[in-house]
Protein backbone atom coordinates (compact mmCIF):
# COMPACT_ATOMS: atom_id res chain seq x y z
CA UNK A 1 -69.82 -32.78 -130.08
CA UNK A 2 -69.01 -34.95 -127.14
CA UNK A 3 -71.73 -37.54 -128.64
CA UNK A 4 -70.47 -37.62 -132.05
CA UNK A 5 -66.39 -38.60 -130.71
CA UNK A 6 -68.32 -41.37 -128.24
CA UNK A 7 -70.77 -42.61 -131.61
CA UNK A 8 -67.65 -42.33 -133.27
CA UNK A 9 -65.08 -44.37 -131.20
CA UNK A 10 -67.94 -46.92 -130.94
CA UNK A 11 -68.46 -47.40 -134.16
CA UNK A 12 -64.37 -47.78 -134.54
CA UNK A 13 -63.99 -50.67 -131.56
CA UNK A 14 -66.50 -52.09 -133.38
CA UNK A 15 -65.71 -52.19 -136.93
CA UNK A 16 -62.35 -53.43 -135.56
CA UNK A 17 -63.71 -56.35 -133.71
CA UNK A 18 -65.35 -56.96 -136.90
CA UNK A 19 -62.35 -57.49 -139.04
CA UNK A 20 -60.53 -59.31 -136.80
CA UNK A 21 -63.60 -61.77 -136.24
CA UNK A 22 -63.79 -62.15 -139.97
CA UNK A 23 -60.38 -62.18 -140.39
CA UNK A 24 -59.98 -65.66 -138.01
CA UNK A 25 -63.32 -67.02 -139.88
CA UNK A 26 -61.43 -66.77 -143.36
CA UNK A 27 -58.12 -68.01 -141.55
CA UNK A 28 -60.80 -71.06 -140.46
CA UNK A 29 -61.99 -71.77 -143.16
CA UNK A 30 -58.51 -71.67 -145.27
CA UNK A 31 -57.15 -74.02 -142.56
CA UNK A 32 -60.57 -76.50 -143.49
CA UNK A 33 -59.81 -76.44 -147.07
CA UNK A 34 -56.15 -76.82 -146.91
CA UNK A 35 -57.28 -80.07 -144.70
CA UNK A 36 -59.34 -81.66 -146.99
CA UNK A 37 -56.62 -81.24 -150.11
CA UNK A 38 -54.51 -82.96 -147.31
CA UNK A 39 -57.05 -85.65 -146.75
CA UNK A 40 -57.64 -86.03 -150.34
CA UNK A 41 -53.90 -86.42 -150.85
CA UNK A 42 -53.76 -89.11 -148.23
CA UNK A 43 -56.73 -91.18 -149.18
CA UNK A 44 -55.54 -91.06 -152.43
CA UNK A 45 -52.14 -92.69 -151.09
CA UNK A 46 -54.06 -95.49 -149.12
CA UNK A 47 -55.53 -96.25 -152.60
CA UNK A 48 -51.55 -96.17 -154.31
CA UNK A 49 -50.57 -98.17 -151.29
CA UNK A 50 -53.35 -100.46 -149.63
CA UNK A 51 -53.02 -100.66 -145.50
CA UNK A 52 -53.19 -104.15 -145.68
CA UNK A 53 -49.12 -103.49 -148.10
CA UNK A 54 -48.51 -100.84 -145.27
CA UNK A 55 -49.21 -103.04 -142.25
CA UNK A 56 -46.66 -106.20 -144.23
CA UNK A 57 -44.16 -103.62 -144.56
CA UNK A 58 -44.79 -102.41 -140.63
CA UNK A 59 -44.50 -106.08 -139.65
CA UNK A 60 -41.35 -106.41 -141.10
CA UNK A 61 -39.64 -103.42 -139.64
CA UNK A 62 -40.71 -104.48 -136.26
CA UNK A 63 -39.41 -107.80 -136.58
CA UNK A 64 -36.09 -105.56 -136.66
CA UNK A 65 -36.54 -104.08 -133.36
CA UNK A 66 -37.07 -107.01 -131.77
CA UNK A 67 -33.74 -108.12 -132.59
CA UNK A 68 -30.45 -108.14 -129.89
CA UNK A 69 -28.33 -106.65 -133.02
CA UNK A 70 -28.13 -103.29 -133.43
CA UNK A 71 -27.84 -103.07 -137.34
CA UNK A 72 -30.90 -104.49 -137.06
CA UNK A 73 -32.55 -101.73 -135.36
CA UNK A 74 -30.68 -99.21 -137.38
CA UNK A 75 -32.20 -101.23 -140.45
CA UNK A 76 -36.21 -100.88 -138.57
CA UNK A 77 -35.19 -97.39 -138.85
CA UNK A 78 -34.16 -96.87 -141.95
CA UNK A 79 -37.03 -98.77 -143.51
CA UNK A 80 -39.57 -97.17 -141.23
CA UNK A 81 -38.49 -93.76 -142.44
CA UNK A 82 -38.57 -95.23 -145.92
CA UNK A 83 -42.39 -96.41 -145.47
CA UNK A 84 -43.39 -92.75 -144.62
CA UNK A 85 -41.33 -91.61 -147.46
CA UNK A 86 -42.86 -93.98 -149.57
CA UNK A 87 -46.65 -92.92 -148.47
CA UNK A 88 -45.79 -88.93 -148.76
CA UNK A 89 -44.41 -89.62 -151.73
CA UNK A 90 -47.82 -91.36 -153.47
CA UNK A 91 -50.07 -88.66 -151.44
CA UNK A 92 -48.01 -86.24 -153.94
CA UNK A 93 -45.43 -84.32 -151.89
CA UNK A 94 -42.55 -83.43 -154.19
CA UNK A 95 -38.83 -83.29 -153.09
CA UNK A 96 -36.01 -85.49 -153.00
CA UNK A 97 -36.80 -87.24 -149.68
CA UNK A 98 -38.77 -87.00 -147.07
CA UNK A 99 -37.18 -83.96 -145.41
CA UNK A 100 -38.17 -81.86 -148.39
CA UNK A 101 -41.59 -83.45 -148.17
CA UNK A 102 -41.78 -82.66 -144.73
CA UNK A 103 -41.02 -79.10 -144.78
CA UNK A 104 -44.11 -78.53 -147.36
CA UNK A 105 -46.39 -80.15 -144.34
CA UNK A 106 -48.02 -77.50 -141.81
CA UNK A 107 -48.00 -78.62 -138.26
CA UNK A 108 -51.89 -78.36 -138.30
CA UNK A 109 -51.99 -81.35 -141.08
CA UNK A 110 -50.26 -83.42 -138.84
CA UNK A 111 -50.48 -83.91 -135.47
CA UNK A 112 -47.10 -86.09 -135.03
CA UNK A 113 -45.26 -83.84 -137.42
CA UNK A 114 -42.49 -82.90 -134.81
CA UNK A 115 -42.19 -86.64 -134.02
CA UNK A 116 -41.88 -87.21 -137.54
CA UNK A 117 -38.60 -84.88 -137.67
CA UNK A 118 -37.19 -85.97 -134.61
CA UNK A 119 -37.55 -89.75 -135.84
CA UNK A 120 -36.21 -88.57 -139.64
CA UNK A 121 -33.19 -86.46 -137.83
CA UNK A 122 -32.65 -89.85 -136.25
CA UNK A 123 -32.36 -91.70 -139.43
CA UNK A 124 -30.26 -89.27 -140.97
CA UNK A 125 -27.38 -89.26 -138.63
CA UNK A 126 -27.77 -93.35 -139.16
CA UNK A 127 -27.06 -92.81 -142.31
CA UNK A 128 -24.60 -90.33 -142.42
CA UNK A 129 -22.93 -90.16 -139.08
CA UNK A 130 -22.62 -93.67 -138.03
CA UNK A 131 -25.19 -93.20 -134.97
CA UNK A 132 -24.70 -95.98 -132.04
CA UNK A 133 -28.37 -96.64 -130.94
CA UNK A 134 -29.77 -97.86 -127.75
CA UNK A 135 -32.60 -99.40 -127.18
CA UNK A 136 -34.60 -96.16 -125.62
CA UNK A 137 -33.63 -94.27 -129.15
CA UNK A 138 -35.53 -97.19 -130.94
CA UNK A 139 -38.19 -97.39 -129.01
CA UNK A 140 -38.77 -93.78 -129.26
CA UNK A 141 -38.05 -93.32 -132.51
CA UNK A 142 -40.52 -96.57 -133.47
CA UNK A 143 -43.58 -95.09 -131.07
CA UNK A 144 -43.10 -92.08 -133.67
CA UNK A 145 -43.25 -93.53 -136.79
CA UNK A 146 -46.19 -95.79 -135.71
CA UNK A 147 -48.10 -92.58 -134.20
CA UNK A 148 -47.30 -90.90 -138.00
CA UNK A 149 -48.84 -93.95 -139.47
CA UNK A 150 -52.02 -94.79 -137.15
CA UNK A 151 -52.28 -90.61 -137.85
CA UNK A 152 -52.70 -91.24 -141.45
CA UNK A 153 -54.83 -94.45 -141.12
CA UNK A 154 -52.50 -96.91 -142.63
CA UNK A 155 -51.83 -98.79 -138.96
């Protein structure tokens, strides 16, 4: 009797070490698919918008920052935010702008995804709110829109 609880508990731990090992494979291999519709989606926006058109645009948004004037930065901003936009947008993420297209992103697509919030909050109280920038919240907020875009290959 004793045998048949032991055989029995045995056979339990292990049956439930089974499912949860199969249960992270499927969540693996999910997570592998879900990157290459992602990857799909993105090289199918670097053929909608060529790096070469991405790196002009880039170009021209830094020539903002280097600027004393602060409109100017809040213009490298706006126009940086506008390039992601612009790429989401032809990698076929629907929404309004690109907070909506953010929010259908999973962290694990994107590595600089936080950044990319942080930098789009940034814009958005630009826009709205009148910001005053320094030059620390444009460097910052550049580094993370040029992380986002060396991410996604067009830098």
């Amino acid at each position: 009797m004793i045998i048949i609880k032991i055989i029995s508990a045995l056979l339990t731990v292990g049956l439930f070490m089974w499912i949860i090992v199969l249960r992270r494979r499927t969540k693996q291999l999910w997570k592998g698919k879900m990157l290459g519709e992602h990857a799909a989606a993105f090289k199918q926006a670097q053929h909608l918008m060529p790096s070469d058109e991405a790196e002009k645009r880039w170009k021209e948004i830094e020539d903002h920052t280097v600027s004393q004037n602060p409109s100017d930065w809040k213009l490298a901003i706006i126009n940086a935010d506008a390039l992601v936009d612009d790429i989401l947008k032809r990698a076929g993420y629907a929404g309004k702008g690109l907070g909506e297209r953010l929010k259908q992103i999973e962290p694990s697509d994107l590595d600089h995804l936080p950044d990319l919030w942080e930098a789009h909050k940034l814009r958005n109280r630009i826009a709205h709110e009148a910001e005053a920038l320094n030059r620390r919240d444009v460097d910052r907020a550049m580094y993370q829109y040029r992380a986002v875009l060396k991410e996604l290959k067009f830098l």
